[in-house]
N, C-alpha and C. Protein backbone atom coordinates (compact mmCIF):
# COMPACT_ATOMS: atom_id res chain seq x y z
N UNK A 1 0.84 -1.18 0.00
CA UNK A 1 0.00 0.00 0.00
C UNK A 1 0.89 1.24 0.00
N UNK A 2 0.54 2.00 -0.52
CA UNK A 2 1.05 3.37 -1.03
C UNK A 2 0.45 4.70 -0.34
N UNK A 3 0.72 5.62 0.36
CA UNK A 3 -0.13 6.62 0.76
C UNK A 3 0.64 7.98 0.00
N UNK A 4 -0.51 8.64 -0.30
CA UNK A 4 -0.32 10.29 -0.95
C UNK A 4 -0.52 11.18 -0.64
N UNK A 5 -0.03 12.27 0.35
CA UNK A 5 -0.42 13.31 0.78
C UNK A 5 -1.00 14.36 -0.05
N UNK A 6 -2.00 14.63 -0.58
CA UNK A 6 -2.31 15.82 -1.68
C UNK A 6 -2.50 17.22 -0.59
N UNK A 7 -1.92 18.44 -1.08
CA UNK A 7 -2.36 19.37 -0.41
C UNK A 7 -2.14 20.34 -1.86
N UNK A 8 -2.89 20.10 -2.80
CA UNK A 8 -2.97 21.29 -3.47
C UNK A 8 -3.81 22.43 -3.21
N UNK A 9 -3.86 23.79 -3.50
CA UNK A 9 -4.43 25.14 -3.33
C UNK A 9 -4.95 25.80 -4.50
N UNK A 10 -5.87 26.24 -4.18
CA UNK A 10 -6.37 27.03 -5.39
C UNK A 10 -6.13 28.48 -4.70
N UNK A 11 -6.55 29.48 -6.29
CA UNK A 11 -6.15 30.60 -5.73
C UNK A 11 -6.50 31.34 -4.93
N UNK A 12 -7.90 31.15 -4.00
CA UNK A 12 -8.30 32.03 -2.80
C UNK A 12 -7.35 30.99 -1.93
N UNK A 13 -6.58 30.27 -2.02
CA UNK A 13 -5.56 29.73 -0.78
C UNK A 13 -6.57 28.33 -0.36
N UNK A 14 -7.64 28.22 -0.61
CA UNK A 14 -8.21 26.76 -0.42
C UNK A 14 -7.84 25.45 -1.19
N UNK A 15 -8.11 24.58 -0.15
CA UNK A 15 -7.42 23.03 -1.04
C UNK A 15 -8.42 23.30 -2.35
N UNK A 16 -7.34 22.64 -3.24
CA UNK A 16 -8.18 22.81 -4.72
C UNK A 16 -9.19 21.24 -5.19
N UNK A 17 -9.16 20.97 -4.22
CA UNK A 17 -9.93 19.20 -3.93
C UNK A 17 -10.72 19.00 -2.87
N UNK A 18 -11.52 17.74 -3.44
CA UNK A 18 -12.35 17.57 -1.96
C UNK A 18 -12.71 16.10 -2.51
N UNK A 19 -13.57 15.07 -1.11
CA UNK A 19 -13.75 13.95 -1.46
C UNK A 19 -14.38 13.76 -2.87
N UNK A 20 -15.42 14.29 -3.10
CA UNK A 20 -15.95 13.66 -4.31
C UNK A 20 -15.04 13.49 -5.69
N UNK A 21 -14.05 14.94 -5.46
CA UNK A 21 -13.12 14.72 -6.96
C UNK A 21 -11.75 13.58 -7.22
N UNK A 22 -12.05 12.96 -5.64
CA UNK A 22 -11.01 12.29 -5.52
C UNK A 22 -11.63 10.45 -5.78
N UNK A 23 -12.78 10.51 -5.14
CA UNK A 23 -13.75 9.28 -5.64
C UNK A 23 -13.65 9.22 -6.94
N UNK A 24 -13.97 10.21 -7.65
CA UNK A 24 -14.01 10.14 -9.42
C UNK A 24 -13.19 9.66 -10.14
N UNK A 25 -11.86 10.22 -9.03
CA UNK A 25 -10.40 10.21 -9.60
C UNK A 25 -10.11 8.78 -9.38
N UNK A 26 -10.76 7.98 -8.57
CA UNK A 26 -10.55 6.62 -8.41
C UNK A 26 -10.89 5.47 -9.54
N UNK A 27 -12.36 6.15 -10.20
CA UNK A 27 -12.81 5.30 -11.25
C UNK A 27 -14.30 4.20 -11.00
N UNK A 28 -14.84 3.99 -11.97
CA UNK A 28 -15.77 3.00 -12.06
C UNK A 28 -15.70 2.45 -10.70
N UNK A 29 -15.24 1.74 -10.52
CA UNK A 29 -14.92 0.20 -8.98
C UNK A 29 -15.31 1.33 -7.62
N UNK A 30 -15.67 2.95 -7.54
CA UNK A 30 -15.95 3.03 -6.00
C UNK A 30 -17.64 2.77 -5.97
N UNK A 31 -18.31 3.25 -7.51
CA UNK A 31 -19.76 2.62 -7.55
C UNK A 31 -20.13 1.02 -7.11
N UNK A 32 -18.96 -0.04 -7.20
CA UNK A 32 -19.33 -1.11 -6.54
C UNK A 32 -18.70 -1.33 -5.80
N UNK A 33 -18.46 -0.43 -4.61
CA UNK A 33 -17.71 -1.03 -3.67
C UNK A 33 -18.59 -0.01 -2.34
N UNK A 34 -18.42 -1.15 -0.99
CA UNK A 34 -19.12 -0.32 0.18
C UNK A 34 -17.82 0.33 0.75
N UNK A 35 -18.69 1.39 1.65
CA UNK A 35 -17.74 2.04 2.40
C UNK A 35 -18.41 2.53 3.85
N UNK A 36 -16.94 2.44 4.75
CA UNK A 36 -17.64 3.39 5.80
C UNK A 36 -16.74 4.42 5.83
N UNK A 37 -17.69 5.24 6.86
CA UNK A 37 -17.13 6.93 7.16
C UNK A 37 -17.28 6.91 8.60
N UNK A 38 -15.77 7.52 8.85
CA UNK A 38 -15.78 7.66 10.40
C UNK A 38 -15.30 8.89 10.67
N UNK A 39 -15.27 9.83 11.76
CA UNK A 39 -14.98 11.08 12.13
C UNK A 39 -15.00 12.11 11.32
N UNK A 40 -16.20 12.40 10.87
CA UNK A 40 -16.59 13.07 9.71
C UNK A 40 -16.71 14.48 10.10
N UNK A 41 -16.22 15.61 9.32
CA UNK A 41 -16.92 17.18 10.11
C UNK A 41 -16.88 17.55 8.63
N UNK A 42 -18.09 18.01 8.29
CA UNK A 42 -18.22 18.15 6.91
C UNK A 42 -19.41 19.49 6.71
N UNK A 43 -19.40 20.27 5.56
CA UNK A 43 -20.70 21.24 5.19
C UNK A 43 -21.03 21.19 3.42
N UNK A 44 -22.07 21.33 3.64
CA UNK A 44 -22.82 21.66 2.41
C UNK A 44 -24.25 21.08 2.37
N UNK A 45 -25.06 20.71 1.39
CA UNK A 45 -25.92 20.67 1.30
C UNK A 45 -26.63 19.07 2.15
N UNK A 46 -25.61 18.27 1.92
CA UNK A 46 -25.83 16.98 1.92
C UNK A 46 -24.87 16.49 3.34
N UNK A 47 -24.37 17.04 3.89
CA UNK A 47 -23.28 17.12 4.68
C UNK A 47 -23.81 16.28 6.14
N UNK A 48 -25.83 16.58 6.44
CA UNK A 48 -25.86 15.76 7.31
C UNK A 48 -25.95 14.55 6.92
N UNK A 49 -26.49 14.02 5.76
CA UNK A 49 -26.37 12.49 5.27
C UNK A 49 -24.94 12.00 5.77
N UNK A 50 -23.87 12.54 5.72
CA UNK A 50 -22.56 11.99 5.87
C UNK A 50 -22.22 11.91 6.93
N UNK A 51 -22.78 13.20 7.90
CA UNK A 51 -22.38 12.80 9.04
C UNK A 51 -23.20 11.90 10.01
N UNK A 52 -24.88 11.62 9.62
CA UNK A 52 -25.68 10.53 10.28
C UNK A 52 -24.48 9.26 9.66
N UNK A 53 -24.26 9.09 8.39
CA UNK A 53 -23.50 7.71 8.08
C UNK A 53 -22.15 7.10 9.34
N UNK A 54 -21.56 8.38 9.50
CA UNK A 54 -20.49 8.03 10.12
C UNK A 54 -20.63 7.83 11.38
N UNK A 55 -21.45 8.59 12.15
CA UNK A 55 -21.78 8.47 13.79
C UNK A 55 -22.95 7.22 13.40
N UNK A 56 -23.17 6.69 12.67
CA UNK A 56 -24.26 5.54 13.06
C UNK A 56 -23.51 4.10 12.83
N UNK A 57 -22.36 4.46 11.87
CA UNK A 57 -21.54 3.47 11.31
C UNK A 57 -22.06 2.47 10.56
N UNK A 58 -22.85 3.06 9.59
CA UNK A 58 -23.50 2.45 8.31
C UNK A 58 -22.88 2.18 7.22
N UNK A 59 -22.52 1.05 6.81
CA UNK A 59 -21.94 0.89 4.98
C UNK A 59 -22.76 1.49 3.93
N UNK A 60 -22.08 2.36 3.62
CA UNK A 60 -22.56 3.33 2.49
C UNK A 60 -22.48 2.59 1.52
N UNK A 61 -23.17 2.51 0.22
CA UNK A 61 -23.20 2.18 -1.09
C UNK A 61 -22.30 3.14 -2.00
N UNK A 62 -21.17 2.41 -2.67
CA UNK A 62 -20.43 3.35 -3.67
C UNK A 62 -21.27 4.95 -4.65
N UNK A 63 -22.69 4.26 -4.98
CA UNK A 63 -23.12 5.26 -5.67
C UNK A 63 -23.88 6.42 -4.60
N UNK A 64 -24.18 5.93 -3.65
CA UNK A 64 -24.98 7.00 -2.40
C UNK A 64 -23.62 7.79 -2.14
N UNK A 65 -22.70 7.10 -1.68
CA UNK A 65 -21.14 8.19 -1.47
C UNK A 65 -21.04 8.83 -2.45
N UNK A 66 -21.08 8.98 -3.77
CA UNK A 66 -20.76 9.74 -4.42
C UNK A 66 -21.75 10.76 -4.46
N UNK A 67 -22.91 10.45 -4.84
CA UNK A 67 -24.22 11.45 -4.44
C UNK A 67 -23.86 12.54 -3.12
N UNK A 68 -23.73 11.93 -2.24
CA UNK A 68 -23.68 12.80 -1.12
C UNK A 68 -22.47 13.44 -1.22
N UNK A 69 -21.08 12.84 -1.37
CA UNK A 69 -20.20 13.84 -1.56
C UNK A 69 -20.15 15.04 -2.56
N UNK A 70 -20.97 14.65 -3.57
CA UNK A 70 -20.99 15.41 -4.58
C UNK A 70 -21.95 16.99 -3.65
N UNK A 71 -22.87 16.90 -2.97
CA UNK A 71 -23.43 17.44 -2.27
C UNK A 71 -22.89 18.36 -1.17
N UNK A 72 -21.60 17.54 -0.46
CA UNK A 72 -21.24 18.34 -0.26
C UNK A 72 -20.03 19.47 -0.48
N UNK A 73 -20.19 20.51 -0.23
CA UNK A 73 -19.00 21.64 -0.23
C UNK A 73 -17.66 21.79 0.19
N UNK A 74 -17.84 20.79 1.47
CA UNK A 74 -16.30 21.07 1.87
C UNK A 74 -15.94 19.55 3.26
N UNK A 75 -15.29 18.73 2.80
CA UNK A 75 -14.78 17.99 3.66
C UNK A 75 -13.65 18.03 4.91
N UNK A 76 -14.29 18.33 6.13
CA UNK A 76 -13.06 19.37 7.02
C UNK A 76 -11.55 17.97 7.36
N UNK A 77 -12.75 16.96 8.01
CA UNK A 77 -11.96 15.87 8.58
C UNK A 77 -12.65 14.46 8.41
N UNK A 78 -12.82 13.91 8.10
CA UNK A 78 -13.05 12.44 7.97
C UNK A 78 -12.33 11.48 7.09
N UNK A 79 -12.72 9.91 7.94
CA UNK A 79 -11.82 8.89 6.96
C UNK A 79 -12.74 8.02 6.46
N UNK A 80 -12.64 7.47 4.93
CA UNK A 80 -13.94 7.02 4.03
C UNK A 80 -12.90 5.58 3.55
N UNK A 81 -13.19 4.41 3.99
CA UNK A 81 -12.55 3.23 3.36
C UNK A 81 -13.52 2.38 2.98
N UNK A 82 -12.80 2.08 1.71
CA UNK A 82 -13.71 1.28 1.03
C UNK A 82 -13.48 -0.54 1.17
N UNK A 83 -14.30 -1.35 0.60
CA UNK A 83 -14.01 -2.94 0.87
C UNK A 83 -14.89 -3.45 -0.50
N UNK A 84 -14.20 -3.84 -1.26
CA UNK A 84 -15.13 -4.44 -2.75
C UNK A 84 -15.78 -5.15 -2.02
N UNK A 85 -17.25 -5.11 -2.95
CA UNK A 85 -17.79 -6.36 -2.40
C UNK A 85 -17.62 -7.64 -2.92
N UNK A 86 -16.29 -7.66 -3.63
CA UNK A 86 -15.90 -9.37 -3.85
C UNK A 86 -14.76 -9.59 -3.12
N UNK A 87 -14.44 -8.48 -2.28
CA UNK A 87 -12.98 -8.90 -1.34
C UNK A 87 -13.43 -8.30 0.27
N UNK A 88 -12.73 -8.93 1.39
CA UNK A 88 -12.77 -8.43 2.01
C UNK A 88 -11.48 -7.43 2.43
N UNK A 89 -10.61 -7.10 1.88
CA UNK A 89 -9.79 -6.36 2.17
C UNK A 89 -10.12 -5.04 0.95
N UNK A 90 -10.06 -3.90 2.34
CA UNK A 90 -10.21 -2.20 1.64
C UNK A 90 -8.87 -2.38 0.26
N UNK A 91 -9.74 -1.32 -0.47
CA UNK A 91 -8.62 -1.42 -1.83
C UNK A 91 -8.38 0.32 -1.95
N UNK A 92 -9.32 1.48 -0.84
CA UNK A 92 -8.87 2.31 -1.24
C UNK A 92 -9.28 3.48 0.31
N UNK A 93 -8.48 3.76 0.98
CA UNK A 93 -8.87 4.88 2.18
C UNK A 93 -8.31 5.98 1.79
N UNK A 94 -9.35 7.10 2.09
CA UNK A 94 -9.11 8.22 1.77
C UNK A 94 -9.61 8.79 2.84
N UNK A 95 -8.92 9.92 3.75
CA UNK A 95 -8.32 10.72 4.79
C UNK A 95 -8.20 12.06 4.90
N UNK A 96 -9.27 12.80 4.95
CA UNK A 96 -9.36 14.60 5.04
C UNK A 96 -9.06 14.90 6.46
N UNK A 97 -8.23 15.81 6.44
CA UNK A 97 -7.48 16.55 7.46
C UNK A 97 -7.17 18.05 7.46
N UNK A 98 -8.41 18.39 8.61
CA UNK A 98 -8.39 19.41 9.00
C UNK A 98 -8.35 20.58 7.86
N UNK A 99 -8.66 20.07 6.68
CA UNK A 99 -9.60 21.17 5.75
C UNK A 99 -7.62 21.39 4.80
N UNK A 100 -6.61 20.81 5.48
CA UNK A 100 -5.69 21.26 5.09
C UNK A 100 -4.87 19.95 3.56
N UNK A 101 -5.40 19.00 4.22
CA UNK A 101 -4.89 17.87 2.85
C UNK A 101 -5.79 16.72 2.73
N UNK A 102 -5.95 15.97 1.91
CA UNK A 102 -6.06 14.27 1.51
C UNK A 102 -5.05 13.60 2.37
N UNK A 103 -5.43 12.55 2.51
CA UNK A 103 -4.61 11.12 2.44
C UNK A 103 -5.04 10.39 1.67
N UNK A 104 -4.18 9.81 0.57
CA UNK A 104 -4.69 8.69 0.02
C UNK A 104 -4.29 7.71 -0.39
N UNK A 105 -4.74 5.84 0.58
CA UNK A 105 -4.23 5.14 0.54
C UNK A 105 -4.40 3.71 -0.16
N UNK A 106 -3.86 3.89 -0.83
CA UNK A 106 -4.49 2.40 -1.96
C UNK A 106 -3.29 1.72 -2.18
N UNK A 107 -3.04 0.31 -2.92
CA UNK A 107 -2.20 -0.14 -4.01
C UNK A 107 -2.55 -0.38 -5.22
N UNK A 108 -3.64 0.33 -5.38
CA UNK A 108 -4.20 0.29 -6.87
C UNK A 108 -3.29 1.41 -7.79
N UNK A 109 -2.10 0.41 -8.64
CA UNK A 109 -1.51 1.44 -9.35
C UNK A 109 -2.34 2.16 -10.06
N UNK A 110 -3.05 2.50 -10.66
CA UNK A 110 -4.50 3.16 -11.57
C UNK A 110 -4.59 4.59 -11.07
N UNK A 111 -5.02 4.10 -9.65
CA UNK A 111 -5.43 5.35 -8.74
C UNK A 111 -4.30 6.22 -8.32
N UNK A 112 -3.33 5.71 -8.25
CA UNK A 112 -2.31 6.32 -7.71
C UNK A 112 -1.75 6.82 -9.42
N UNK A 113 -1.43 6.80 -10.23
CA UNK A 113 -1.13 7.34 -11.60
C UNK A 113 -2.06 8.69 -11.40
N UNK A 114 -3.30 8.12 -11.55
CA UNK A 114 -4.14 9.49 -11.99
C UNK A 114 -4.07 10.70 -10.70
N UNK A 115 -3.37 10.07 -9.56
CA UNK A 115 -3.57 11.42 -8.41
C UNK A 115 -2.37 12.12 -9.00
N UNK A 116 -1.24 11.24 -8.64
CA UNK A 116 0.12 12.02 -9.72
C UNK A 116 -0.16 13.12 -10.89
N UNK A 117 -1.03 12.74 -11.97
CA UNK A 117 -0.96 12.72 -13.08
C UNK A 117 -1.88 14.98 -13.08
N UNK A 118 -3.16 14.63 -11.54
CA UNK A 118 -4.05 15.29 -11.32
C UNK A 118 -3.36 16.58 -10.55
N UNK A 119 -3.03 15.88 -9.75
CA UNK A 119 -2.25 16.92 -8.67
C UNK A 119 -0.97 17.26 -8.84
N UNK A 120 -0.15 18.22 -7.90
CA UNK A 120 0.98 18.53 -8.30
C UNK A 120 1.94 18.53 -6.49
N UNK A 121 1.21 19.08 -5.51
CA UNK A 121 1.64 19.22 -4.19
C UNK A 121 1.63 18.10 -3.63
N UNK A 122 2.20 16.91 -3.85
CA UNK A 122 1.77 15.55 -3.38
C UNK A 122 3.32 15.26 -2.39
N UNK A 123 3.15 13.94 -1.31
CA UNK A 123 4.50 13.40 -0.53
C UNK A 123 3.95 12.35 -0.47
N UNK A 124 4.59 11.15 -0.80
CA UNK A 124 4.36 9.88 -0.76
C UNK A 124 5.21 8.92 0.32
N UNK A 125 4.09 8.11 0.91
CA UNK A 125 4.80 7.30 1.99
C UNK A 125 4.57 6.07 2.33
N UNK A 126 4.88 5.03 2.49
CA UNK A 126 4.55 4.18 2.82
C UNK A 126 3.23 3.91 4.13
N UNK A 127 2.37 3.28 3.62
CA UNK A 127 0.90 2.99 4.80
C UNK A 127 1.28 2.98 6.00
N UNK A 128 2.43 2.17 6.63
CA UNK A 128 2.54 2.41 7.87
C UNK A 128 2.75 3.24 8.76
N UNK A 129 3.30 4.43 7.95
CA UNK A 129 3.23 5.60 8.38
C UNK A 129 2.13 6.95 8.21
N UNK A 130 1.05 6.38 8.11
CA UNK A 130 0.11 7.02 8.25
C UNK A 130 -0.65 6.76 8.89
């Protein structure tokens, strides 16, 4: 497993990302795959859907996560891991912190190309150290 620190900025000085563009950035496979959300502090429109998910500790459906993230505006802090539903081992955690970066941890070379490929402010580290 591979982890990616993204902290890119746009020009009012805000991260230039948020969960949903990073789900996208993952591809087809997060629509079939469940996920949970834990320690979530989130706003926008849809923002309490995400945070009932995480304080109730419900497996989200790949396509409801995207709906709702898409919904919302701004992801401050929460961690969203996913588990195919033909494996039981997560193939992709992703990690908002404090409104200031991503984490993102997969070994799906795919996913990890296109964050490279997307972003530019990235530090890469090995999983155990995150």
């Amino acid at each position: 497993m591979t982890a990616i620190s993204i902290r890119d900025r746009a020009a009012n000085g805000a991260l230039a990302l948020d969960l949903v563009d990073l789900l996208r950035l993952a591809g087809p496979a997060v629509a079939t795959t469940e996920w949970t959300c834990r320690g979530v502090d989130a706003v926008g429109d849809l923002a309490d859907d995400l945070h009932r998910a995480a304080d109730r500790g419900d497996i989200v459906d790949g396509r409801d996560l995207l709906r709702i993230a898409a919904g919302v505006s701004q992801v401050i802090d929460g961690e969203f891991q996913s588990v195919s539903v033909s494996s039981v081992r997560s193939w992709l955690r992703i990690r908002a912190i404090d409104s200031t970066e991503f984490v993102v941890i997969t070994s799906d070379a795919g996913v990890l190309a296109r964050i490279r490929a997307a972003y530019h402010d990235l530090h890469e580290f090995p999983d155990d150290d995150v």
